[in-house]
C-alpha atoms as a PDB file:
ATOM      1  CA  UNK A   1      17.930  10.807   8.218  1.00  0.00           C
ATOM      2  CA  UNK A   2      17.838  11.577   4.635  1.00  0.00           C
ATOM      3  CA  UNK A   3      14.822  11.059   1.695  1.00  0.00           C
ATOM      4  CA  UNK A   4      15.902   7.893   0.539  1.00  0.00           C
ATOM      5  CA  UNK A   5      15.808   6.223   4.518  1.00  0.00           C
ATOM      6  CA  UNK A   6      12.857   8.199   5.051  1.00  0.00           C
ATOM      7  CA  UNK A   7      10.690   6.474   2.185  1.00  0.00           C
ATOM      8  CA  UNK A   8      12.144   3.275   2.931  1.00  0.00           C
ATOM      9  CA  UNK A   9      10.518   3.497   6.334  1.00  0.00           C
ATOM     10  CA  UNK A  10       7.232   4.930   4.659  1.00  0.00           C
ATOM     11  CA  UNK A  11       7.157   1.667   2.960  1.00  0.00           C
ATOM     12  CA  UNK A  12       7.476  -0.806   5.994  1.00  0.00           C
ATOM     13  CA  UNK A  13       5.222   1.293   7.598  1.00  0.00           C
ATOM     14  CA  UNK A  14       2.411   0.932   5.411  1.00  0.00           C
ATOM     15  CA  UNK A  15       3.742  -2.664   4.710  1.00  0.00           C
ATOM     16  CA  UNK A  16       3.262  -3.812   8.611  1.00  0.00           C
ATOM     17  CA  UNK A  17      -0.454  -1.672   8.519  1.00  0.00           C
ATOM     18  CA  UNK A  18      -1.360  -3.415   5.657  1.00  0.00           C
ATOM     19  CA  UNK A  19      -0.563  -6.826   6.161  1.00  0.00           C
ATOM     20  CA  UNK A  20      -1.007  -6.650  10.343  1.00  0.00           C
ATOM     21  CA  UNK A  21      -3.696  -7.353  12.849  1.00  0.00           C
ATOM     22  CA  UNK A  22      -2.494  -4.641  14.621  1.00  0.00           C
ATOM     23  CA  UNK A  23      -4.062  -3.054  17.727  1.00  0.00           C
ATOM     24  CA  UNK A  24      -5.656   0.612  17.543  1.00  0.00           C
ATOM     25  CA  UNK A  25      -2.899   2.064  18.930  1.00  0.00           C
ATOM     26  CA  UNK A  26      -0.095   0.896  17.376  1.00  0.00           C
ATOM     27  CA  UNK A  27      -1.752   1.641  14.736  1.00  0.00           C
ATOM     28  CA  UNK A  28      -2.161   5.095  15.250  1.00  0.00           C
ATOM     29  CA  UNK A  29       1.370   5.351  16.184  1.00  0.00           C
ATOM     30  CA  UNK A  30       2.682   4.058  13.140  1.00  0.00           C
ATOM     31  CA  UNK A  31       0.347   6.339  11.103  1.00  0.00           C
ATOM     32  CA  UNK A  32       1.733   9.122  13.131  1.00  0.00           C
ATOM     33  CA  UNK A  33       5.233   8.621  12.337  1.00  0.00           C
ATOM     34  CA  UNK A  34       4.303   8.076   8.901  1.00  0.00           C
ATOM     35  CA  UNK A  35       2.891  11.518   8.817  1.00  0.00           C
ATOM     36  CA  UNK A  36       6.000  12.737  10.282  1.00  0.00           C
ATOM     37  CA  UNK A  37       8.254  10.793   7.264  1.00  0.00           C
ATOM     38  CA  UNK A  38       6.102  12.372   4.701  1.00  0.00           C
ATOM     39  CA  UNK A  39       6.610  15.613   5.831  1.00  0.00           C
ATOM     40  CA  UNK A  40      10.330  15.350   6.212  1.00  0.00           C
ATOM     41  CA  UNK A  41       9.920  13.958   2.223  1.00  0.00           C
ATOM     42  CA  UNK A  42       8.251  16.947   1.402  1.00  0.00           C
ATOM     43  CA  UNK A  43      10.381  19.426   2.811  1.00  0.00           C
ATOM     44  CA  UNK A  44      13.065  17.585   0.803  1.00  0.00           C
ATOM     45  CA  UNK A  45      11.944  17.539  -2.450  1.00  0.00           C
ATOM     46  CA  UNK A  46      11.153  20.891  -1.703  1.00  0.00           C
ATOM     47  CA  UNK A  47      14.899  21.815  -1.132  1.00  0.00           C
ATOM     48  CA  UNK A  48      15.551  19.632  -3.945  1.00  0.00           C
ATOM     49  CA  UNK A  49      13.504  21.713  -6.446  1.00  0.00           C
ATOM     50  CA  UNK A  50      14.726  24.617  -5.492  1.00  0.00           C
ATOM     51  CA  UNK A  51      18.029  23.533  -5.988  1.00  0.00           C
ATOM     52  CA  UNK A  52      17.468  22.610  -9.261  1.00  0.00           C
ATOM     53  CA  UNK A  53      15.706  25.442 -10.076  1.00  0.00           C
ATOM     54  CA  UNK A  54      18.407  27.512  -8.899  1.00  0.00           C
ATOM     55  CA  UNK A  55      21.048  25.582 -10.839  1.00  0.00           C
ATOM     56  CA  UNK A  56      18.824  25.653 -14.381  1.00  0.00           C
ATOM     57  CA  UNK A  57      18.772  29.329 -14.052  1.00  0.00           C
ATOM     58  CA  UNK A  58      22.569  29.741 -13.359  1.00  0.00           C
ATOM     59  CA  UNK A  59      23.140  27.115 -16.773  1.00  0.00           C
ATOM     60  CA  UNK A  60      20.728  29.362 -18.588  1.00  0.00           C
ATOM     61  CA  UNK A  61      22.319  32.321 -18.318  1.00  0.00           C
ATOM     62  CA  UNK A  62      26.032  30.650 -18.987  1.00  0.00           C
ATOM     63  CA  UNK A  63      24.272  29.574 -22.470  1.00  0.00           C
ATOM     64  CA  UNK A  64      22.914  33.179 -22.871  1.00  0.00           C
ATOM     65  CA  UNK A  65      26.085  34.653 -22.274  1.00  0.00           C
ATOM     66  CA  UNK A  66      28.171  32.329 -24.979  1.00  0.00           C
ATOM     67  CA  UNK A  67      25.669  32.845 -27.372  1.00  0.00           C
END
């Protein structure tokens, strides 16, 4: 799965709790994997970040360097 499937998923999840008459427990389920999705989309931009981070630091010192 990646972040963009992930959030897609978030959406239809909320989507179908929103607009659905849907028992308790389906319900719960639902909010349950939701949880799960937003933590996966978390971790992500997390790695993401970091990432970037990483890569702005390596540019920055390129630019230092041919100054």
């Amino acid at each position: 799965m990646n972040y963009e499937d992930a959030i897609k998923e978030m959406e239809e999840i909320v989507e179908k709790l929103e607009s659905e008459n849907l028992p308790l427990k389906k319900a719960q389920e639902l909010f349950e994997r939701a949880s799960v999705l937003a933590k996966f989309c978390q971790e992500e931009l997390s790695k993401t970040t970091g990432k970037l981070y990483q890569i702005k630091k390596e540019f920055d010192q390129i630019v230092e360097e041919e100054v």
